[in-house]
PDB file of N, CA and C in Angstrom:
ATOM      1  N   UNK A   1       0.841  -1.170   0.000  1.00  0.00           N
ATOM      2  CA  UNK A   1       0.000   0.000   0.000  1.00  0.00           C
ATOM      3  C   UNK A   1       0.891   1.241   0.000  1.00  0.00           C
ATOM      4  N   UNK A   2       0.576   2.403  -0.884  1.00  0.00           N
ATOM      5  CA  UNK A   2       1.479   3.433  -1.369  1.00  0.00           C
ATOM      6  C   UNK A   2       0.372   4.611   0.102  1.00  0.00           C
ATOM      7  N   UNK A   3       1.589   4.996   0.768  1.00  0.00           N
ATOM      8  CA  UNK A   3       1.119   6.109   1.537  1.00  0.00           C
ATOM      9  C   UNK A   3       1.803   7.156   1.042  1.00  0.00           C
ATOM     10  N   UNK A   4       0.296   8.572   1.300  1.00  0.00           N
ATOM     11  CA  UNK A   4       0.975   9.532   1.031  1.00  0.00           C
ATOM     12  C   UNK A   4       1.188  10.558   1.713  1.00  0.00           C
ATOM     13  N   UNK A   5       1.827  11.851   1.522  1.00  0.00           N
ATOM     14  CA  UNK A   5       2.004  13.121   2.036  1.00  0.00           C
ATOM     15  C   UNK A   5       1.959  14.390   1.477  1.00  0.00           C
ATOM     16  N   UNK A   6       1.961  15.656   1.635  1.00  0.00           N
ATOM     17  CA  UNK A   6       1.676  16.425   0.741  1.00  0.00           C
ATOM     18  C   UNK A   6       2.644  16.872  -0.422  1.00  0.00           C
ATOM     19  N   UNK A   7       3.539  16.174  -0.130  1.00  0.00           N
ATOM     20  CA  UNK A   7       4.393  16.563  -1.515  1.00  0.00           C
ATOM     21  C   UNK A   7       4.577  15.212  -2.263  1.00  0.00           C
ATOM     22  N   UNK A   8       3.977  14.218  -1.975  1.00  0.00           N
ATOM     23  CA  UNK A   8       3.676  13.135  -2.583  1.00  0.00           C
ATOM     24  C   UNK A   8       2.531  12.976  -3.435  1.00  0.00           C
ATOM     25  N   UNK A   9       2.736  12.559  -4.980  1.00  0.00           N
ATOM     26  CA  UNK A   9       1.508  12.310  -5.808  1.00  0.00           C
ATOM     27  C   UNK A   9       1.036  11.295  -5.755  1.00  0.00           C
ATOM     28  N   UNK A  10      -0.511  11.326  -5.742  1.00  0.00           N
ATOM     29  CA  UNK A  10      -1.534  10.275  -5.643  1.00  0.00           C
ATOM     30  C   UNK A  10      -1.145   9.425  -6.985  1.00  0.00           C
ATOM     31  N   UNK A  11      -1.080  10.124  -7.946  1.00  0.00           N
ATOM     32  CA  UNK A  11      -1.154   9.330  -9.441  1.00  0.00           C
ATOM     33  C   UNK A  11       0.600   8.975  -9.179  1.00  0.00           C
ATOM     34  N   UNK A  12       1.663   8.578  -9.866  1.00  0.00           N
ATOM     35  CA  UNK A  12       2.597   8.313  -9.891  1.00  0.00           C
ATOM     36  C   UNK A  12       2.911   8.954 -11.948  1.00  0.00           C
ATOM     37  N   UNK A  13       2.085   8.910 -12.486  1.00  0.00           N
ATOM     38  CA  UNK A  13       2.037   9.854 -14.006  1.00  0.00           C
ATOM     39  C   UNK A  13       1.536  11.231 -13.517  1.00  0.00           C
ATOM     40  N   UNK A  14       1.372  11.410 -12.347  1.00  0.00           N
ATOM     41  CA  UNK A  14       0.137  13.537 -12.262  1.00  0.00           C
ATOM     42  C   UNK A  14       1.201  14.096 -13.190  1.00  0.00           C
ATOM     43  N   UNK A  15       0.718  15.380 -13.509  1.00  0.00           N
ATOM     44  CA  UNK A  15       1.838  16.374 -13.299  1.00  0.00           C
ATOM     45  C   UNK A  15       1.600  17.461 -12.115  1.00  0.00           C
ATOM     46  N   UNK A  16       2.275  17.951 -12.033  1.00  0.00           N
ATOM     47  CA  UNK A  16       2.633  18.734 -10.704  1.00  0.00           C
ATOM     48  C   UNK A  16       3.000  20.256 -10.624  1.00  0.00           C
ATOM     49  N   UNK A  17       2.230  21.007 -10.210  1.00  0.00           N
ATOM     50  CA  UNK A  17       2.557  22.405 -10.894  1.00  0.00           C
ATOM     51  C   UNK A  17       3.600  22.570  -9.519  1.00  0.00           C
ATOM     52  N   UNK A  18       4.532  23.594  -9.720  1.00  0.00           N
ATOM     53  CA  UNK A  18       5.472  24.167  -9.112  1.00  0.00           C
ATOM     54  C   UNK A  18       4.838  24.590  -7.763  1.00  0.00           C
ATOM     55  N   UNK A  19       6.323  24.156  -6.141  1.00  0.00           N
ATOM     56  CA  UNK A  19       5.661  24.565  -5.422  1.00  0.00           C
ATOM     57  C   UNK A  19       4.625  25.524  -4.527  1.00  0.00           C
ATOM     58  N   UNK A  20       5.392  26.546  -5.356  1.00  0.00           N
ATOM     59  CA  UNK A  20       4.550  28.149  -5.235  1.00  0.00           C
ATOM     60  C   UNK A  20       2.995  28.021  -5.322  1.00  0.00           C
ATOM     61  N   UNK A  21       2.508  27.236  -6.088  1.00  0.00           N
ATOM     62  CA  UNK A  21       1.910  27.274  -6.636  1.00  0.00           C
ATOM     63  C   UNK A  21       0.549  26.272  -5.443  1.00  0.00           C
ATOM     64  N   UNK A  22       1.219  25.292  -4.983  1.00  0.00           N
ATOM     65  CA  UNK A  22       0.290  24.540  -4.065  1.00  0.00           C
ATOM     66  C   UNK A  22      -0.792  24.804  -3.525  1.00  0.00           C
ATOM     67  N   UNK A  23      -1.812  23.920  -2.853  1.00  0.00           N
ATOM     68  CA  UNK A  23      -2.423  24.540  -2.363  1.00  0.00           C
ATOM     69  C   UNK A  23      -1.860  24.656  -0.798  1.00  0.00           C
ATOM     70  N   UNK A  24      -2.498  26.246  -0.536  1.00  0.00           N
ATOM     71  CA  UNK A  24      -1.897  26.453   0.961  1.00  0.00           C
ATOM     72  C   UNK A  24      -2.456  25.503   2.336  1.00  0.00           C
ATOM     73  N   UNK A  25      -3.280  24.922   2.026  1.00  0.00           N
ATOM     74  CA  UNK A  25      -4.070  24.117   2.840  1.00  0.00           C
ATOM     75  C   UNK A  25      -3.780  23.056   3.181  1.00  0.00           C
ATOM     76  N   UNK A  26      -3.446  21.702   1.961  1.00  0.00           N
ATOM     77  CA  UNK A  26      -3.261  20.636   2.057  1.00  0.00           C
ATOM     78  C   UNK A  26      -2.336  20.519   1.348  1.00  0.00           C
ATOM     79  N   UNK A  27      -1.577  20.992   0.600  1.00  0.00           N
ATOM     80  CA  UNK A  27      -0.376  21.092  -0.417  1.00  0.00           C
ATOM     81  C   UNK A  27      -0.587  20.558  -1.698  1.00  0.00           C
ATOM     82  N   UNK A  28      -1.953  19.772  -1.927  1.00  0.00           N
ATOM     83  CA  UNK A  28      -1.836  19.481  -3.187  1.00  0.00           C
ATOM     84  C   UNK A  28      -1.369  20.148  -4.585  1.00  0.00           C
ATOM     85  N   UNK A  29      -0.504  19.142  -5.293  1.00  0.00           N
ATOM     86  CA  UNK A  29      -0.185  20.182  -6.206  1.00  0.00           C
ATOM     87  C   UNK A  29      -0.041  19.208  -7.522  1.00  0.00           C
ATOM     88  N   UNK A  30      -0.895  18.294  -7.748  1.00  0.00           N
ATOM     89  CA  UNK A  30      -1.510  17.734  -8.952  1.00  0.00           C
ATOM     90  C   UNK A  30      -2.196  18.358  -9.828  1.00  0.00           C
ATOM     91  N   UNK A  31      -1.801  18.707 -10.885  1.00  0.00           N
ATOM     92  CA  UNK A  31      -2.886  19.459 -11.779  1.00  0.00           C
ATOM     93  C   UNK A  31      -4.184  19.068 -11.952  1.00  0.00           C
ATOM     94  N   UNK A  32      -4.634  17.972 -11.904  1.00  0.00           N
ATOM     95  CA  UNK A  32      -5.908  17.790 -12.192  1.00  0.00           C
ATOM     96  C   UNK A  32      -6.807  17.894 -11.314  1.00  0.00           C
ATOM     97  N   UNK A  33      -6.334  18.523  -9.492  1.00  0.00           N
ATOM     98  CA  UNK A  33      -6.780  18.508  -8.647  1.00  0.00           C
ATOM     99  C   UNK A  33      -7.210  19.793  -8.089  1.00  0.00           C
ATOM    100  N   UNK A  34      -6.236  20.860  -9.427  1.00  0.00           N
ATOM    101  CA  UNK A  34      -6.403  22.033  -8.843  1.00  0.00           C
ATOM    102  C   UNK A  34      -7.006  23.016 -10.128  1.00  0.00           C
ATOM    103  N   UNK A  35      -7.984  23.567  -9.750  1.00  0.00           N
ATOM    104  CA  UNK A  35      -8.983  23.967 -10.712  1.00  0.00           C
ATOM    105  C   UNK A  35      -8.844  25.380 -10.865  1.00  0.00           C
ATOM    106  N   UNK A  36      -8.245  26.283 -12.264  1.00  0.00           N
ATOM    107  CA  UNK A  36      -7.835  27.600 -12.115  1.00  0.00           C
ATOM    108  C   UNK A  36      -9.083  28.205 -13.025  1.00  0.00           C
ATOM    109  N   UNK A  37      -9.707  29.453 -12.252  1.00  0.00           N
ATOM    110  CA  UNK A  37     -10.698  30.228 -12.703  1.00  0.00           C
ATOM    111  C   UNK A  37     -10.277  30.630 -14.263  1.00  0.00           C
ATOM    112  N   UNK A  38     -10.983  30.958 -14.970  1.00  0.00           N
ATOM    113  CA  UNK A  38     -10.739  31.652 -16.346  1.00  0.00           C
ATOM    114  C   UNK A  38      -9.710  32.389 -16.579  1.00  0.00           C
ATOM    115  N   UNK A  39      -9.769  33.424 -15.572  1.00  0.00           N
ATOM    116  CA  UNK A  39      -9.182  34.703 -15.656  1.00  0.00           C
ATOM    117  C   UNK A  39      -7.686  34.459 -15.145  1.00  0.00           C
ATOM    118  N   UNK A  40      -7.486  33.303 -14.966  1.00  0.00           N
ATOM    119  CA  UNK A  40      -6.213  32.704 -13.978  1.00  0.00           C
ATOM    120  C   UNK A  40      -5.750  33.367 -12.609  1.00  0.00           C
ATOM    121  N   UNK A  41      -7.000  34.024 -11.559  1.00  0.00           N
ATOM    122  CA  UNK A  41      -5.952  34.867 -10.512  1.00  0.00           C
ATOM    123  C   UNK A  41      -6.509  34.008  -9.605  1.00  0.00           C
ATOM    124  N   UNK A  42      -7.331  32.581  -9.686  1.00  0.00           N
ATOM    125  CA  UNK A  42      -7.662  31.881  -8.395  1.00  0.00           C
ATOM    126  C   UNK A  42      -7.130  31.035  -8.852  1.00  0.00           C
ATOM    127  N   UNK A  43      -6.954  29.862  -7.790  1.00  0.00           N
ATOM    128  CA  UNK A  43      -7.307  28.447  -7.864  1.00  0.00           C
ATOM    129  C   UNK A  43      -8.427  27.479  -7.037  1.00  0.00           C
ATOM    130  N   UNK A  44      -9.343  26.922  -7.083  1.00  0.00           N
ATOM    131  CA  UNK A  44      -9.697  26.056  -6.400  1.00  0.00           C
ATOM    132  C   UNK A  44      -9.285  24.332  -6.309  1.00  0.00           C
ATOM    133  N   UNK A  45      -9.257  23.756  -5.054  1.00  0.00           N
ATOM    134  CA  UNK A  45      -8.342  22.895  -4.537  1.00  0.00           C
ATOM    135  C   UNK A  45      -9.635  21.509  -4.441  1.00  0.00           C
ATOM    136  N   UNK A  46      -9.406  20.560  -5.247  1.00  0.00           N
ATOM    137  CA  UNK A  46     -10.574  19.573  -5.463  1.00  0.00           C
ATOM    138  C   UNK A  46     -10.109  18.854  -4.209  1.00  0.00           C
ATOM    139  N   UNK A  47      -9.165  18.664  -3.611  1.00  0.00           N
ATOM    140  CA  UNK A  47      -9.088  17.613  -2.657  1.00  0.00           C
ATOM    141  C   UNK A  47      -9.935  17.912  -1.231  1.00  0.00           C
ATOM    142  N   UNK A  48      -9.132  19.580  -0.851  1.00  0.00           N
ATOM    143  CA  UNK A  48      -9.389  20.183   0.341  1.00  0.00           C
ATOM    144  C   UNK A  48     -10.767  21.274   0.177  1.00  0.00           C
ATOM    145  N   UNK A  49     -11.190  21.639  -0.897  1.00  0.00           N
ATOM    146  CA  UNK A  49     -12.379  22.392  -1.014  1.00  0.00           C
ATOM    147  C   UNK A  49     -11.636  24.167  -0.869  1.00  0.00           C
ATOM    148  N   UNK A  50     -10.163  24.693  -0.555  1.00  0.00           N
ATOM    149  CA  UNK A  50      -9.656  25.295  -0.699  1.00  0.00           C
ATOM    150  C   UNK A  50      -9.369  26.451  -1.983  1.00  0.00           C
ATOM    151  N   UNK A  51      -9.898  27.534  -1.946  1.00  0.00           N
ATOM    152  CA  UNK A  51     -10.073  28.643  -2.433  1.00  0.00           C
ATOM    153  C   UNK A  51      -9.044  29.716  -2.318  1.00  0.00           C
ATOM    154  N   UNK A  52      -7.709  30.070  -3.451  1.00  0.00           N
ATOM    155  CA  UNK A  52      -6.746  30.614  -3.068  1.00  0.00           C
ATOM    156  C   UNK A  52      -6.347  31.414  -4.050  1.00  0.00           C
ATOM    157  N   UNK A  53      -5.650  32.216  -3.766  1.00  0.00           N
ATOM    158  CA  UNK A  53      -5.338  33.622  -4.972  1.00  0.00           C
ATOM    159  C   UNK A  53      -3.977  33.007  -5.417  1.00  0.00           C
ATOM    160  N   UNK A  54      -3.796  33.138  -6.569  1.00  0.00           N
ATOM    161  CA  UNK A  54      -2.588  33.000  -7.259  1.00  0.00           C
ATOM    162  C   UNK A  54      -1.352  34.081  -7.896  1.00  0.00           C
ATOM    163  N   UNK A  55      -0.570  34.040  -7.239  1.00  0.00           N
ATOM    164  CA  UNK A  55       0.059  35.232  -7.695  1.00  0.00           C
ATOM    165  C   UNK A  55       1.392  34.859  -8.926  1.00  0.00           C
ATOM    166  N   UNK A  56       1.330  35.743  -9.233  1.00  0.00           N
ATOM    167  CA  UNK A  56       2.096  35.400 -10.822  1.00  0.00           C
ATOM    168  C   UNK A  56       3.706  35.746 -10.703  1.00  0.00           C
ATOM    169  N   UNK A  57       4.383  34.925 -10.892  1.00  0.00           N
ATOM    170  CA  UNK A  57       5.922  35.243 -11.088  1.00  0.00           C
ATOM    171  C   UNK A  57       6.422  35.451 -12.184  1.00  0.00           C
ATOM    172  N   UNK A  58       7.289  36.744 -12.152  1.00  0.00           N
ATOM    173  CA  UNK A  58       7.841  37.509 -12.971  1.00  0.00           C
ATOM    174  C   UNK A  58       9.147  37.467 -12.726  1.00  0.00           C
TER     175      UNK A  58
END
């Protein structure tokens, strides 16, 4: 049995957006887990129900 943690991927293929980027809550950081508004300045977090502003690096 594969245990995990927050910097550990559920899938072993996810991809993984950069840590910045995580969620602040539970750390997920699987793309398919993390759901970015249109306009790209949120994210919402499918695991934790987590609602977070995204800030852009320059």
């Amino acid at each position: 049995m594969m245990t995990t943690n927050e910097n550990t991927p559920t899938n072993e293929n996810a991809e993984l957006v950069p840590p910045c980027f995580a969620c602040p809550k539970c750390g997920q950081r699987e793309m398919d887990h993390l759901i970015c508004d249109d306009d790209g300045e949120s994210v919402a977090c499918q695991t934790c129900g987590t609602n977070y502003a995204v800030t852009q690096l320059d």
